[in-house]
C-alpha atoms as a PDB file:
ATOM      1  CA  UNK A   1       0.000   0.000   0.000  1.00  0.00           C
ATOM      2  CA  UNK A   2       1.394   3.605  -0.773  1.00  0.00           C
ATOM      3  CA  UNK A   3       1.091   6.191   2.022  1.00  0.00           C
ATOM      4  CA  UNK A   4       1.673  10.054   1.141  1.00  0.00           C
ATOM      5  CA  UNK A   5       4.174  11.535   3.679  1.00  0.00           C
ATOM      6  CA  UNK A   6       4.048  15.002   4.777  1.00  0.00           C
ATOM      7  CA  UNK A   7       6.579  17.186   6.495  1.00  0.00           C
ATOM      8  CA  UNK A   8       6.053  20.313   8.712  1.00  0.00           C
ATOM      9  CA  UNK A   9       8.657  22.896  10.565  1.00  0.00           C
ATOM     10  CA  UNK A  10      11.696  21.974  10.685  1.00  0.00           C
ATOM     11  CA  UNK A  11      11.497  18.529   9.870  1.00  0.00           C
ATOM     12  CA  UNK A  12      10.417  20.133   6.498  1.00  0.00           C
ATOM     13  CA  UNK A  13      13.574  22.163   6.338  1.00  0.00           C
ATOM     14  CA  UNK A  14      15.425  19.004   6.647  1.00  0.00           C
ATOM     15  CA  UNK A  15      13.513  16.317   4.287  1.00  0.00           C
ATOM     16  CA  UNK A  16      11.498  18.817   1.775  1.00  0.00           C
ATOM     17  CA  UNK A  17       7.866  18.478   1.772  1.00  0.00           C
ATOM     18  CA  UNK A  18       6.934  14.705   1.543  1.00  0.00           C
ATOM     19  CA  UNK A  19       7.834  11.569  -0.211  1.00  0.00           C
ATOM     20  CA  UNK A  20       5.518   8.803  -1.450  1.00  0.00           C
ATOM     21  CA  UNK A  21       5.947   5.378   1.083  1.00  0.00           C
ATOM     22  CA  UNK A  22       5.404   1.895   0.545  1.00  0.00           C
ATOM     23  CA  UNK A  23       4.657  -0.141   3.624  1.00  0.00           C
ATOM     24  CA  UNK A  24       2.698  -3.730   4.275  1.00  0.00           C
ATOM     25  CA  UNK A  25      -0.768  -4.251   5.207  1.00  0.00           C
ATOM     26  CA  UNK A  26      -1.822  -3.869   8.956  1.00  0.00           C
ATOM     27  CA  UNK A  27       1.391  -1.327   9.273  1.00  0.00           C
ATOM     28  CA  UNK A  28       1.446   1.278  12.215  1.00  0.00           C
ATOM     29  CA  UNK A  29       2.531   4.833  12.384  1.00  0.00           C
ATOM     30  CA  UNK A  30       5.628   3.443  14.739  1.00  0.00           C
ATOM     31  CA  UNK A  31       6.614   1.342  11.771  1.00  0.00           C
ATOM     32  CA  UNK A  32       6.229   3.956   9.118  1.00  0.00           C
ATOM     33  CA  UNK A  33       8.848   5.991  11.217  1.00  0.00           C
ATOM     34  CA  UNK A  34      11.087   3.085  11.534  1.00  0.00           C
ATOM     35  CA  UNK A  35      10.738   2.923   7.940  1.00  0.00           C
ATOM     36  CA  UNK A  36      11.648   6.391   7.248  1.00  0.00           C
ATOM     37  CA  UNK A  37      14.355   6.839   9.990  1.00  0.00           C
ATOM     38  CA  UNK A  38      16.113   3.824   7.578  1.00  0.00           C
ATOM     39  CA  UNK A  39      15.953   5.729   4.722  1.00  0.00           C
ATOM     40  CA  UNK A  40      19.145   8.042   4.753  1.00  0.00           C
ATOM     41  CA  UNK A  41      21.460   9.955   7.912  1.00  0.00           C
ATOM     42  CA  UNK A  42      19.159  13.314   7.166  1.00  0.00           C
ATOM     43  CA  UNK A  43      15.649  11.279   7.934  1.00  0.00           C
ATOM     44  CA  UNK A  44      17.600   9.210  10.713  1.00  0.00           C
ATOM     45  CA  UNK A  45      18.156  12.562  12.256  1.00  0.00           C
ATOM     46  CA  UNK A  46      14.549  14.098  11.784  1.00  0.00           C
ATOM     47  CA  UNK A  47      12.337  11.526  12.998  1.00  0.00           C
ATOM     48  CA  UNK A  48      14.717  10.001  15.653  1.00  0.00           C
ATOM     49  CA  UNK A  49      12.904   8.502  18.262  1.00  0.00           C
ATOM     50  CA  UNK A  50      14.742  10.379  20.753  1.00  0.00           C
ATOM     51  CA  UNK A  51      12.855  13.445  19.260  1.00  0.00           C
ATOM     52  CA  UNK A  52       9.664  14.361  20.355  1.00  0.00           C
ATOM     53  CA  UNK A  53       7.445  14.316  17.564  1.00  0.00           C
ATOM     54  CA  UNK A  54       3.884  14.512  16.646  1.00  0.00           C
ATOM     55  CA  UNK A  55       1.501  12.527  14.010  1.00  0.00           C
ATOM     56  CA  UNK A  56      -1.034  12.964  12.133  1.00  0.00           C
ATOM     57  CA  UNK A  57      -3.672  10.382  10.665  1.00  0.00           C
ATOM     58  CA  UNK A  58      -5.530  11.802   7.612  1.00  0.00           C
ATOM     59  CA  UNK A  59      -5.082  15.343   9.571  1.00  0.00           C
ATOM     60  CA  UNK A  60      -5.989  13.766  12.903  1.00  0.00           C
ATOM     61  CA  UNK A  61      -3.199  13.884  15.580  1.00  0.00           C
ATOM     62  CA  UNK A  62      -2.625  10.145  16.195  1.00  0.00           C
ATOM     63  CA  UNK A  63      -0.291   7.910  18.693  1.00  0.00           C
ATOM     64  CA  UNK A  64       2.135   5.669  17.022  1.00  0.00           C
ATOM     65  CA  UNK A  65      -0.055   2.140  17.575  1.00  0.00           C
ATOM     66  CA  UNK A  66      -2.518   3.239  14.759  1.00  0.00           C
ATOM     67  CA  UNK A  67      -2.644   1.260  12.019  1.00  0.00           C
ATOM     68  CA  UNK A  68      -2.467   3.086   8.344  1.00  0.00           C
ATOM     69  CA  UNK A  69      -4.736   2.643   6.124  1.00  0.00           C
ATOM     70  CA  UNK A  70      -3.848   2.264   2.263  1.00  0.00           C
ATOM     71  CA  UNK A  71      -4.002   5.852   0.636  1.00  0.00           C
ATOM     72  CA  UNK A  72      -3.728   7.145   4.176  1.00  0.00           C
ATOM     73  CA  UNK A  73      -1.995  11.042   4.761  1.00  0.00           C
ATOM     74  CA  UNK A  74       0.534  11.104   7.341  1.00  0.00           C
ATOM     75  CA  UNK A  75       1.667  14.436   8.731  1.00  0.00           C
ATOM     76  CA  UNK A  76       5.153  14.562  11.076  1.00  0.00           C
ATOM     77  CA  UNK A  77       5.624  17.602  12.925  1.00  0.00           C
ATOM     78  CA  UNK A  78       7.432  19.273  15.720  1.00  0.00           C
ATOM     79  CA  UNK A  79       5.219  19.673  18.953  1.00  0.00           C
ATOM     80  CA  UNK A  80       4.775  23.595  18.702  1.00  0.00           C
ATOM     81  CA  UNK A  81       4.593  24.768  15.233  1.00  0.00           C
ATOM     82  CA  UNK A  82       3.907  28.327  14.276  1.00  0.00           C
ATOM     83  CA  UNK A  83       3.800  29.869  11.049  1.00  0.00           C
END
């Protein structure tokens, strides 16, 4: 299933506005991040899981046990935004 990825803040700054993600069937939001943080030192960095970070779940904030659905938006932001 492909999930469209969107960045916010300075996680933005760091990995542009999105990227397209393929991920299994059943997959959570903590795997999609696990996912990411594999994909090169500048996402490692971003989404660390030292970092506090939140989610979003077709624009719904969202812990990191929901499940994505196929087609799903997923939003990664700092905790305070402002803009």
């Amino acid at each position: 299933m492909t999930i469209h990825v969107r960045y916010f803040a300075s996680i933005r700054e760091a990995l542009g506005p999105g990227e397209k993600v393929d991920m299994p069937a059943g997959a959570t939001l903590s795997l999609l991040r696990d996912l990411l943080i594999e994909r090169s030192d500048a996402h490692a960095q971003a989404l660390a899981r030292g970092r506090a970070l939140r989610c979003a779940l077709n624009q719904a904030l969202a812990d990191e046990s929901s499940v994505v659905p196929d087609g799903a938006e997923v939003a990664f932001f700092p905790p305070v935004t402002g803009g």
